[in-house]
PDB file of N, CA and C in Angstrom:
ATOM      1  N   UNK A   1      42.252  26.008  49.961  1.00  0.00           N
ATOM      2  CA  UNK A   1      40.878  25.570  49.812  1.00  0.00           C
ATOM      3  C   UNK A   1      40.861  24.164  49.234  1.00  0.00           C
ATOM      4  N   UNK A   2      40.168  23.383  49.903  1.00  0.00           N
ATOM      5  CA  UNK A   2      40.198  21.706  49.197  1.00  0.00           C
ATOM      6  C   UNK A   2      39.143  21.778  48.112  1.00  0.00           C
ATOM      7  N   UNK A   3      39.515  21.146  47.415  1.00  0.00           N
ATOM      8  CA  UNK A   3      38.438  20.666  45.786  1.00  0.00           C
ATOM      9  C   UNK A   3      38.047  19.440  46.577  1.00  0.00           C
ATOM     10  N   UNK A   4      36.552  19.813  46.200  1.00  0.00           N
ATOM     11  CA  UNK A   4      35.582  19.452  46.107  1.00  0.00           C
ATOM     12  C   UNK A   4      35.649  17.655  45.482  1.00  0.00           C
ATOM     13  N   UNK A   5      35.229  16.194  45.755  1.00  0.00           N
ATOM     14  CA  UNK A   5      35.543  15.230  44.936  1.00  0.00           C
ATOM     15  C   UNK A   5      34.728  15.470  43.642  1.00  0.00           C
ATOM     16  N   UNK A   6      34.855  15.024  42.919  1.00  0.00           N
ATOM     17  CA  UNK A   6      33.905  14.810  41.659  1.00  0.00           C
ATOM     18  C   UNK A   6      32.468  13.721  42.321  1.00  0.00           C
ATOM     19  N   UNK A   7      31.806  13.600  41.877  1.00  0.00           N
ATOM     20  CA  UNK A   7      30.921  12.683  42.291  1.00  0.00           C
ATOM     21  C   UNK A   7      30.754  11.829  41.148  1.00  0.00           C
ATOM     22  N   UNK A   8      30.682  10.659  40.880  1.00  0.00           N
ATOM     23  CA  UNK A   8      30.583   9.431  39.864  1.00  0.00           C
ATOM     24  C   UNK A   8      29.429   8.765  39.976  1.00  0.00           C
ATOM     25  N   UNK A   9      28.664   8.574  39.366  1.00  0.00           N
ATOM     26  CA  UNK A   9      27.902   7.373  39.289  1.00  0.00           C
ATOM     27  C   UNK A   9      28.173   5.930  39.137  1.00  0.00           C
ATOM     28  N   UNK A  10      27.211   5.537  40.353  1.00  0.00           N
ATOM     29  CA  UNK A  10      28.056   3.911  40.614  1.00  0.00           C
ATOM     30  C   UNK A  10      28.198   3.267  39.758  1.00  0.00           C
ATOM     31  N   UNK A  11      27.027   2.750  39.087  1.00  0.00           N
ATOM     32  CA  UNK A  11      27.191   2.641  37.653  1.00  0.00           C
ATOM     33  C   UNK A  11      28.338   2.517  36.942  1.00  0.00           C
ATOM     34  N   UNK A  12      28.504   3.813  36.726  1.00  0.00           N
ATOM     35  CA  UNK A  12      29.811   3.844  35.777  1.00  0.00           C
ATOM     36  C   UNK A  12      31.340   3.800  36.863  1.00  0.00           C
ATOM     37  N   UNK A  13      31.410   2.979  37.577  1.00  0.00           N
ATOM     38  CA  UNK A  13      31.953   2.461  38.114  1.00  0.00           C
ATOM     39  C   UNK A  13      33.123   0.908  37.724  1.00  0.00           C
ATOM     40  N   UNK A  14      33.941   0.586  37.979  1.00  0.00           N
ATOM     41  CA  UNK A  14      34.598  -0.349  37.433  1.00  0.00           C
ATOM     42  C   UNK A  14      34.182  -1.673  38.227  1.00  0.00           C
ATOM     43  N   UNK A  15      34.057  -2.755  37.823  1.00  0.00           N
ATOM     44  CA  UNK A  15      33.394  -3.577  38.622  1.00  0.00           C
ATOM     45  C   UNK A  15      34.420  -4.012  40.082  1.00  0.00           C
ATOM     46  N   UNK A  16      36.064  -3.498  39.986  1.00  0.00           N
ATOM     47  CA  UNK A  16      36.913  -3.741  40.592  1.00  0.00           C
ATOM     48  C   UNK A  16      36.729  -2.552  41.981  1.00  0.00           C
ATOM     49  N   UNK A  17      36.051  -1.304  41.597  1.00  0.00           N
ATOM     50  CA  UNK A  17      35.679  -0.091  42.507  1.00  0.00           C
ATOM     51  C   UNK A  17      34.416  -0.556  43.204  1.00  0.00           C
ATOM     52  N   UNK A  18      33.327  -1.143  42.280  1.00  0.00           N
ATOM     53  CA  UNK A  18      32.302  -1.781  42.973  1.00  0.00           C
ATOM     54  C   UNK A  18      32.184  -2.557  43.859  1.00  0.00           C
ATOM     55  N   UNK A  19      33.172  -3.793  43.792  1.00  0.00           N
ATOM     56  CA  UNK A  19      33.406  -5.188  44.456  1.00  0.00           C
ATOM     57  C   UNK A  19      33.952  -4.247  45.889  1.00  0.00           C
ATOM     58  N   UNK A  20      34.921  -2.895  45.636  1.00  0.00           N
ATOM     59  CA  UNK A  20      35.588  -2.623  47.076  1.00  0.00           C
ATOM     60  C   UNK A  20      34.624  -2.018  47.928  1.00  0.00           C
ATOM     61  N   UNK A  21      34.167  -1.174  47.263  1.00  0.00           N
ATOM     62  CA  UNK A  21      32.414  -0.691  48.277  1.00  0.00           C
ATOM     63  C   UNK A  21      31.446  -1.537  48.865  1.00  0.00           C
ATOM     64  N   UNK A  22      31.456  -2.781  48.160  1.00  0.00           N
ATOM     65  CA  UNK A  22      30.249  -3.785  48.192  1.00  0.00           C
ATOM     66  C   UNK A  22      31.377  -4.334  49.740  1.00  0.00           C
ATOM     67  N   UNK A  23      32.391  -4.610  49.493  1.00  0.00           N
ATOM     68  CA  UNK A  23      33.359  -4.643  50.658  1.00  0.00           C
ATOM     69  C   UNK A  23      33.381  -4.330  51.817  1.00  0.00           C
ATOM     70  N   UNK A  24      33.220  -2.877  51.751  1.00  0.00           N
ATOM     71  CA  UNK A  24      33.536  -1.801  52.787  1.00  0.00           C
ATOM     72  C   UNK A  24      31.912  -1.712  53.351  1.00  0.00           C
ATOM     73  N   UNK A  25      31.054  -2.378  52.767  1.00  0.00           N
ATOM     74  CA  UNK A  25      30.018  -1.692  53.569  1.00  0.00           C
ATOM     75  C   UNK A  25      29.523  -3.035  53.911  1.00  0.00           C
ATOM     76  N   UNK A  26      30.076  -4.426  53.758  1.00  0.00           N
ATOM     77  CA  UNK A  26      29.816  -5.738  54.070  1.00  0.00           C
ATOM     78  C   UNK A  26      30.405  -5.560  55.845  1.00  0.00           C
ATOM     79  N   UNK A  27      31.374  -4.929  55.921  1.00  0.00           N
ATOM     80  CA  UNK A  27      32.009  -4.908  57.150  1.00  0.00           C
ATOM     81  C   UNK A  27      30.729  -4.363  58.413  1.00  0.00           C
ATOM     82  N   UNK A  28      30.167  -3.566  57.791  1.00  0.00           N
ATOM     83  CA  UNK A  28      29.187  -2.812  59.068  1.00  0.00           C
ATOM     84  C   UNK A  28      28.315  -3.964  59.796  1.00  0.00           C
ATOM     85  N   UNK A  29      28.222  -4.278  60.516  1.00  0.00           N
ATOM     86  CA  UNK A  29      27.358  -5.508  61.343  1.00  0.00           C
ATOM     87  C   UNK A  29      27.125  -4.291  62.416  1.00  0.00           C
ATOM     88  N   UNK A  30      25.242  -5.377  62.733  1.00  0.00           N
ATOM     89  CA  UNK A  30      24.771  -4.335  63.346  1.00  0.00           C
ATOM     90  C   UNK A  30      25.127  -4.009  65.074  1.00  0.00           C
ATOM     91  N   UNK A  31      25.944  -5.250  65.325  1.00  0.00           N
ATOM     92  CA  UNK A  31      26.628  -5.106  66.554  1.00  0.00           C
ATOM     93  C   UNK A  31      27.191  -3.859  66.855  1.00  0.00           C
ATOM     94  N   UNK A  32      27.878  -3.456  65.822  1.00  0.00           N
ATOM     95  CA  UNK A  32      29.075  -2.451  65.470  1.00  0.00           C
ATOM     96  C   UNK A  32      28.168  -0.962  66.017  1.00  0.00           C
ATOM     97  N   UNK A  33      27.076  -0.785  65.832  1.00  0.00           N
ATOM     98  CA  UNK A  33      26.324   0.204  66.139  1.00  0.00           C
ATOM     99  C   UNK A  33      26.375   0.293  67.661  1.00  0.00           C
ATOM    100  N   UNK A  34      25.555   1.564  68.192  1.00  0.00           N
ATOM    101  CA  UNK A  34      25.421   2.008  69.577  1.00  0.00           C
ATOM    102  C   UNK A  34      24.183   2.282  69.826  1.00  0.00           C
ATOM    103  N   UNK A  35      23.244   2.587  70.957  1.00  0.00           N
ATOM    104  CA  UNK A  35      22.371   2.706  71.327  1.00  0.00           C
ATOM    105  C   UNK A  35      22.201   4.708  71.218  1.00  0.00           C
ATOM    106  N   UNK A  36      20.789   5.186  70.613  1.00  0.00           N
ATOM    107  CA  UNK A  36      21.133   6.759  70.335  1.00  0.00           C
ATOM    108  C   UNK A  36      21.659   7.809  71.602  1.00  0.00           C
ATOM    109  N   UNK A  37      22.309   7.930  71.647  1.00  0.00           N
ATOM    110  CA  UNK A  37      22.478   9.191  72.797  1.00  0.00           C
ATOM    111  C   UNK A  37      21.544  10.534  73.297  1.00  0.00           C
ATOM    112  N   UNK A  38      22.044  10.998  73.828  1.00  0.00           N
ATOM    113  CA  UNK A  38      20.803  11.622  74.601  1.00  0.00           C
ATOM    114  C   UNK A  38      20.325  12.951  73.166  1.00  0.00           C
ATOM    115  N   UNK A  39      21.861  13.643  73.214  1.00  0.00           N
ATOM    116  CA  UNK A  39      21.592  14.441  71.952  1.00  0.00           C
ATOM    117  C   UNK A  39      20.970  13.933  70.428  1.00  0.00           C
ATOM    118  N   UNK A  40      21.569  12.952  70.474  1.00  0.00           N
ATOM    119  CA  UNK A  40      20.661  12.221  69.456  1.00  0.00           C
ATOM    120  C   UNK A  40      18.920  11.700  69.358  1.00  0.00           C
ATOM    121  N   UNK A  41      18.833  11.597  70.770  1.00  0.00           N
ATOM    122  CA  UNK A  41      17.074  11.136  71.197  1.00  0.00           C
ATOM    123  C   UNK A  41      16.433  12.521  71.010  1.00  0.00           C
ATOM    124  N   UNK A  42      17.013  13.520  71.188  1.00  0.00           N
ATOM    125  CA  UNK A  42      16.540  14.229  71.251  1.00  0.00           C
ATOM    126  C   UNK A  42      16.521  15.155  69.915  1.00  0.00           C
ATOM    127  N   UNK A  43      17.141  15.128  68.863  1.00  0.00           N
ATOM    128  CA  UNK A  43      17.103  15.171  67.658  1.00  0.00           C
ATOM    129  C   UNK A  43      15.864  14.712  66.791  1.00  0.00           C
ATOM    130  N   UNK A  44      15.504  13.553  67.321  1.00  0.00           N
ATOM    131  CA  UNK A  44      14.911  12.192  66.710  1.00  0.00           C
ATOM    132  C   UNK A  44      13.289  12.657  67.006  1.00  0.00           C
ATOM    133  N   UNK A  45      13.586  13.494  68.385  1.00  0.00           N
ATOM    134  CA  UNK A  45      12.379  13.915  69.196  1.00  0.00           C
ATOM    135  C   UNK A  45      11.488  15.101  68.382  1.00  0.00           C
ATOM    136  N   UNK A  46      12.581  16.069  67.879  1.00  0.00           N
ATOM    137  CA  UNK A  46      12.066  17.573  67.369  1.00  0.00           C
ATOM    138  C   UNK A  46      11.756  16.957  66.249  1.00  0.00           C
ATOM    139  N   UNK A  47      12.222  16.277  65.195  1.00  0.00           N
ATOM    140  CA  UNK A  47      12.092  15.647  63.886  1.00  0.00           C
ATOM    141  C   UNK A  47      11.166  15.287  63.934  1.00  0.00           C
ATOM    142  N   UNK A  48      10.523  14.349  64.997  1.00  0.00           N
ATOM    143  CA  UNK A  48       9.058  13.606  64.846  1.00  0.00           C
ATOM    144  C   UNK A  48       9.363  12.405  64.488  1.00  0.00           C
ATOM    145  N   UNK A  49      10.548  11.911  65.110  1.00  0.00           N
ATOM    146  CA  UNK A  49      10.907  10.125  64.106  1.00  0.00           C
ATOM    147  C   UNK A  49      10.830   9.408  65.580  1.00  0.00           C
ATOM    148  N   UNK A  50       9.960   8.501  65.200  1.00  0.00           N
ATOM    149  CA  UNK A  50       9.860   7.730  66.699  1.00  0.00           C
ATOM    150  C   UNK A  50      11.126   6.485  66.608  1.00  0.00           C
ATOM    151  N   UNK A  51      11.489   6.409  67.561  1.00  0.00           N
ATOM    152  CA  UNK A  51      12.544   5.509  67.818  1.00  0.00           C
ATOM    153  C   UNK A  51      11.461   4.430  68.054  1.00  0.00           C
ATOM    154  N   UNK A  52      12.159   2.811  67.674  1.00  0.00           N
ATOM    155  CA  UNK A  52      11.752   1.793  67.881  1.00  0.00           C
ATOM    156  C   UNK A  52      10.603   1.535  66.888  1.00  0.00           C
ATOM    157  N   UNK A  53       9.883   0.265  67.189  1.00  0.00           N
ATOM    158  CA  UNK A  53       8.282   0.214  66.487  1.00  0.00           C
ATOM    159  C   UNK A  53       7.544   0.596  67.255  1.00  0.00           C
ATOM    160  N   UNK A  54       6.582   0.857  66.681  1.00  0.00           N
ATOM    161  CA  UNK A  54       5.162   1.722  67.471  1.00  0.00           C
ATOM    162  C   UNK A  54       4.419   0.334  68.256  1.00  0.00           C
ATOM    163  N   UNK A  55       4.117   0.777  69.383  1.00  0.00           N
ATOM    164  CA  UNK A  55       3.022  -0.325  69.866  1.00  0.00           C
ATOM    165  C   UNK A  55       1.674  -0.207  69.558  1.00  0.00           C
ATOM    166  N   UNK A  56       0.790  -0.990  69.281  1.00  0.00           N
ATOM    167  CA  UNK A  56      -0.443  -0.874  69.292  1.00  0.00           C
ATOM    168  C   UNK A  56      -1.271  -1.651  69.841  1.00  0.00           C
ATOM    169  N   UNK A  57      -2.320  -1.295  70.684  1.00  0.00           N
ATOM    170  CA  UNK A  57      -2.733  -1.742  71.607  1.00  0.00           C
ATOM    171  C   UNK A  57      -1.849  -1.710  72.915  1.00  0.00           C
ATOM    172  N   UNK A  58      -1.734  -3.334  73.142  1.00  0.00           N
ATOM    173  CA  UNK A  58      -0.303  -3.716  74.307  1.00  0.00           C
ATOM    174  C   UNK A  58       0.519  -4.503  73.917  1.00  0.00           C
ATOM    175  N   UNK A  59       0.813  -3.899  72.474  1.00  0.00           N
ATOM    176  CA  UNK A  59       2.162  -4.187  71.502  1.00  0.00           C
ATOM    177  C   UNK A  59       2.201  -5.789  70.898  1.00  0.00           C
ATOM    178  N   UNK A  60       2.599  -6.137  70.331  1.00  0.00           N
ATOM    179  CA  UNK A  60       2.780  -7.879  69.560  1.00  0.00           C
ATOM    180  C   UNK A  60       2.844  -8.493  70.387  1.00  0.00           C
ATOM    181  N   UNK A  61       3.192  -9.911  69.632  1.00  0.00           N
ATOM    182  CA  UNK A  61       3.319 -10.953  70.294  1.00  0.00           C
ATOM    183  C   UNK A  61       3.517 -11.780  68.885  1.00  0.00           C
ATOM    184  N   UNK A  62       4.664 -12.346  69.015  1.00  0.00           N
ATOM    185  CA  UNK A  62       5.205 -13.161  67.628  1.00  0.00           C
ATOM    186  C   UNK A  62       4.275 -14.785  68.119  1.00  0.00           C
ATOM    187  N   UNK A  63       3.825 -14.883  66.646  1.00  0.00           N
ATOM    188  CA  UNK A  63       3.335 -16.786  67.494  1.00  0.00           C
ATOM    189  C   UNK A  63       3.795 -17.670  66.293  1.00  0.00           C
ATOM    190  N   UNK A  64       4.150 -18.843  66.309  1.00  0.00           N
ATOM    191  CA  UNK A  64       3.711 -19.624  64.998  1.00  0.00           C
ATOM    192  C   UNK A  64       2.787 -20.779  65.375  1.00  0.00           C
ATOM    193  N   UNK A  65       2.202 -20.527  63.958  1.00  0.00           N
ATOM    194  CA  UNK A  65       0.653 -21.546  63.763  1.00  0.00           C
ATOM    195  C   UNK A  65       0.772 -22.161  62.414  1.00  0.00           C
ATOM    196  N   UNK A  66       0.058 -23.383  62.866  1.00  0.00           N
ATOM    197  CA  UNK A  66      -0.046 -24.372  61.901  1.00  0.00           C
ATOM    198  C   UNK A  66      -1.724 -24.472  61.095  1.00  0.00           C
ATOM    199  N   UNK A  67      -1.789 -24.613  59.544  1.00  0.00           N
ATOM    200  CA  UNK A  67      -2.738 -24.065  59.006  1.00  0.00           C
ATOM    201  C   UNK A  67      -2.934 -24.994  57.377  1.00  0.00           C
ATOM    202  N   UNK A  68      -3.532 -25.532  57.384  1.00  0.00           N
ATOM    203  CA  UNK A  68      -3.524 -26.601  56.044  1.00  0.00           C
ATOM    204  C   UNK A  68      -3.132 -25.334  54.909  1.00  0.00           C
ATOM    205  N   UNK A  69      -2.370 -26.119  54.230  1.00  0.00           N
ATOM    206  CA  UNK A  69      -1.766 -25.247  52.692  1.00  0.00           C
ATOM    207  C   UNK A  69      -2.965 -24.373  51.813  1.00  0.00           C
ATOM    208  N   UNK A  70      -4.489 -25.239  51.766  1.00  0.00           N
ATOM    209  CA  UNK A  70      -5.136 -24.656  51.018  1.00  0.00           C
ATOM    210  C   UNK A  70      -5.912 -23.184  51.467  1.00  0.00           C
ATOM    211  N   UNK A  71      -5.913 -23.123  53.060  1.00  0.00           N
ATOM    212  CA  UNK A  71      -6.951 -22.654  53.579  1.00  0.00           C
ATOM    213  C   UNK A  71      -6.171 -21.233  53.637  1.00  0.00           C
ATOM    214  N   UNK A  72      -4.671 -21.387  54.055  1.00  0.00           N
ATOM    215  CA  UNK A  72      -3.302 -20.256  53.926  1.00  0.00           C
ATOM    216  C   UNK A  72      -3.324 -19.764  52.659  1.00  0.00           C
ATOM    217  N   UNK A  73      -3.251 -20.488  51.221  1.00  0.00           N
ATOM    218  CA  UNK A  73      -3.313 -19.635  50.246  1.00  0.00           C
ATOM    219  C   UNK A  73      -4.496 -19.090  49.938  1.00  0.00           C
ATOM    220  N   UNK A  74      -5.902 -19.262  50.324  1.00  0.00           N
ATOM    221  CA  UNK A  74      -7.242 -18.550  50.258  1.00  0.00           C
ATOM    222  C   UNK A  74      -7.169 -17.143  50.976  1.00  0.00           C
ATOM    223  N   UNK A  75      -6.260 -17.401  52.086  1.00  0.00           N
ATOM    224  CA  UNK A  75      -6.740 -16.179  53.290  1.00  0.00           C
ATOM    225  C   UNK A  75      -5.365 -15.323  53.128  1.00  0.00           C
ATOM    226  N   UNK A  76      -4.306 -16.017  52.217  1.00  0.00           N
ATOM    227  CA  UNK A  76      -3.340 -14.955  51.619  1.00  0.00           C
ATOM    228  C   UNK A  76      -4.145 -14.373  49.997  1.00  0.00           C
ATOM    229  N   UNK A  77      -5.061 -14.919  49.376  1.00  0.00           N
ATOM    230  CA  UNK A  77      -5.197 -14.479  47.980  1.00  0.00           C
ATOM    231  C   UNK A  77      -6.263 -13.033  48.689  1.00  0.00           C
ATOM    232  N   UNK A  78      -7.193 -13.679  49.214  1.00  0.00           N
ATOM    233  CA  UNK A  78      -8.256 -12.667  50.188  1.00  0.00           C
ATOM    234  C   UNK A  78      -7.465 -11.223  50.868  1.00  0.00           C
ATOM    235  N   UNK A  79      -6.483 -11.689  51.382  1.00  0.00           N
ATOM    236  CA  UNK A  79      -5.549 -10.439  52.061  1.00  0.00           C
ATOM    237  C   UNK A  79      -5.211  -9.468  51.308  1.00  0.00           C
ATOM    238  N   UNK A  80      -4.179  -9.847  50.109  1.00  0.00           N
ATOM    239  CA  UNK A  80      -4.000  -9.312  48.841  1.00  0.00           C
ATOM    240  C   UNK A  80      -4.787  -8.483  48.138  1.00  0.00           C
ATOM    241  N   UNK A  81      -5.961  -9.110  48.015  1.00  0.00           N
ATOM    242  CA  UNK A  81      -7.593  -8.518  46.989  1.00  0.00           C
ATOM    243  C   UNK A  81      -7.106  -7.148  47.914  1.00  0.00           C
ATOM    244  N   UNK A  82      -7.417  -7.449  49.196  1.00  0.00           N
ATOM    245  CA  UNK A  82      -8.079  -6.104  50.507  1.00  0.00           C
ATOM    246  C   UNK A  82      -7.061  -5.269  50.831  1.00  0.00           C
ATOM    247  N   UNK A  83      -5.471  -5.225  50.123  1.00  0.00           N
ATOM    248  CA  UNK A  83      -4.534  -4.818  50.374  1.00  0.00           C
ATOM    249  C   UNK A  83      -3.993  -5.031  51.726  1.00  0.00           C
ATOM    250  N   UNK A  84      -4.353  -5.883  52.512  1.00  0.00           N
ATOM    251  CA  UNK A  84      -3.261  -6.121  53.793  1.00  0.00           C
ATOM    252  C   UNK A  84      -2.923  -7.212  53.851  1.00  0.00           C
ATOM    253  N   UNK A  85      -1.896  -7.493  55.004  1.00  0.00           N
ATOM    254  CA  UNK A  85      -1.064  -7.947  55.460  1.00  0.00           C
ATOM    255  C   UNK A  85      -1.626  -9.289  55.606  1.00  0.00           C
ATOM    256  N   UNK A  86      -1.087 -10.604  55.602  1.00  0.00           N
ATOM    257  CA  UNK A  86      -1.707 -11.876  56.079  1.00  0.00           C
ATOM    258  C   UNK A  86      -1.649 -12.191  57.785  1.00  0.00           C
ATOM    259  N   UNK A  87      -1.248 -10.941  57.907  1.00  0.00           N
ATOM    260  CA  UNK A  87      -0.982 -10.679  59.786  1.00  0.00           C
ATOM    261  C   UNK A  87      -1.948 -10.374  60.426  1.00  0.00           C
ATOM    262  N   UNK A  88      -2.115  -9.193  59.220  1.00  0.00           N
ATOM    263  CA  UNK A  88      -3.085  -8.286  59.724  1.00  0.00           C
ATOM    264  C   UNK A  88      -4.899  -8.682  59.469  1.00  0.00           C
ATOM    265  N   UNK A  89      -4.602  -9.851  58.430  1.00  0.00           N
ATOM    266  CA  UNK A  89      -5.990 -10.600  57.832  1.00  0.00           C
ATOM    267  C   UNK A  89      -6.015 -11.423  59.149  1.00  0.00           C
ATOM    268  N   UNK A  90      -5.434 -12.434  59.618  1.00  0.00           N
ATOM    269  CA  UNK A  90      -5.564 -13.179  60.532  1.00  0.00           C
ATOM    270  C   UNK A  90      -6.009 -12.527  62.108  1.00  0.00           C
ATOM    271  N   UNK A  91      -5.614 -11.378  62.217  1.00  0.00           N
ATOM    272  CA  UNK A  91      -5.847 -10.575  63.545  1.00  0.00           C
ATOM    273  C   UNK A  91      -7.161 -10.840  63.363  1.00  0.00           C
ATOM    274  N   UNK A  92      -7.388  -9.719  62.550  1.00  0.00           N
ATOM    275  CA  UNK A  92      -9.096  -9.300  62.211  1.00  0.00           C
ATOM    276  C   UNK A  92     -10.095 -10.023  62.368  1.00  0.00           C
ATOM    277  N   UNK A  93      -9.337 -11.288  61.570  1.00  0.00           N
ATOM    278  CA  UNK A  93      -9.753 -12.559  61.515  1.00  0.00           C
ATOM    279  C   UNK A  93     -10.369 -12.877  62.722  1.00  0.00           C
ATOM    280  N   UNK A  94      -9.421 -12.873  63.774  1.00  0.00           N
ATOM    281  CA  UNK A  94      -9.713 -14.088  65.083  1.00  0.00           C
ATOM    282  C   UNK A  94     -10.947 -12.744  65.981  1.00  0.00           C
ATOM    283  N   UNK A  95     -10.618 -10.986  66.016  1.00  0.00           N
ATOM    284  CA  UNK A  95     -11.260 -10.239  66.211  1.00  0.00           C
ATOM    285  C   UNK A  95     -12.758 -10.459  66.153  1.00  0.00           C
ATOM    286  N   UNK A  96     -12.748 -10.324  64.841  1.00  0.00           N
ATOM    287  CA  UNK A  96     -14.235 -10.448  64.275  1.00  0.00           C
ATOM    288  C   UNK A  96     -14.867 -11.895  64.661  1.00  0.00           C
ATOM    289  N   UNK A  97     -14.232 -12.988  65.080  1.00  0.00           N
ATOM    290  CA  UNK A  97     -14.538 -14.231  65.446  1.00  0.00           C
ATOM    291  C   UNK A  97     -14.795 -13.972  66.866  1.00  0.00           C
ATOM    292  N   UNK A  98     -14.280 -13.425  67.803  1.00  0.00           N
ATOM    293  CA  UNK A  98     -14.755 -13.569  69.236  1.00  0.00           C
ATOM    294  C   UNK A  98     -15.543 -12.328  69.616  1.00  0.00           C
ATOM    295  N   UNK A  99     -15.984 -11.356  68.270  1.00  0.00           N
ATOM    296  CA  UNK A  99     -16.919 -10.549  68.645  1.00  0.00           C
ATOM    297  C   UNK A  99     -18.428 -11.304  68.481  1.00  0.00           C
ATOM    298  N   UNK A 100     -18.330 -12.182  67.243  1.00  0.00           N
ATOM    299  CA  UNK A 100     -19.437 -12.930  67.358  1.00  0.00           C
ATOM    300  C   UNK A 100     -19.783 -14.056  68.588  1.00  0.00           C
ATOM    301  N   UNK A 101     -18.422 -14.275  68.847  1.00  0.00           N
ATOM    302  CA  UNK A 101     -19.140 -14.969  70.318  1.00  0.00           C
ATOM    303  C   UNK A 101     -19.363 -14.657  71.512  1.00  0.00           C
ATOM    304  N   UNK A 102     -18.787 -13.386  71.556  1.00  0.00           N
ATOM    305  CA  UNK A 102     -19.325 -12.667  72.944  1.00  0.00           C
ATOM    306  C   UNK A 102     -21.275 -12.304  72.918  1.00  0.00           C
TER     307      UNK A 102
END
């Protein structure tokens, strides 16, 4: 019968045991990974864990925009107050702007 390891807290760890973990797990690059397999999609499936990000609507679209410094930290302090995103302030933003002009 094999014994069981002890389990340690990292912590109390030697900084020479630390540095080799911090090591060993520097090596993983995400190349190194695989795409899920079928048994695996299908794991992922019964669980209820959606693979990928969720789309909404007809999914993103990354942009960059240019925006004077003062007007960016107003509509980031504003975001904050309302608890969202400065992504998600700016959507709304342009939303609520072409509902008034329709």
């Amino acid at each position: 019968m094999k014994r069981a390891k002890k389990k340690r807290s990292f912590d109390r760890l030697s900084d020479a045991e630390k540095e080799a973990i911090y090591q060993r797990f520097e090596r993983v690059r995400p190349e190194d990974g695989a795409p899920l397999n079928a048994k695996d999609r299908a794991r992922h499936k019964r669980a209820g864990l959606p693979v990928g990000r969720p789309r909404v609507g007809q999914g993103a679209k990354r942009i960059n925009i240019s925006m004077e410094k003062g007007l960016l930290k107003s509509a980031d302090e504003y975001a904050r107050k309302k608890g969202m995103s400065r992504a998600r302030f700016i959507a709304a933003s342009v939303s609520a702007f072409l509902h008034r002009a329709a």
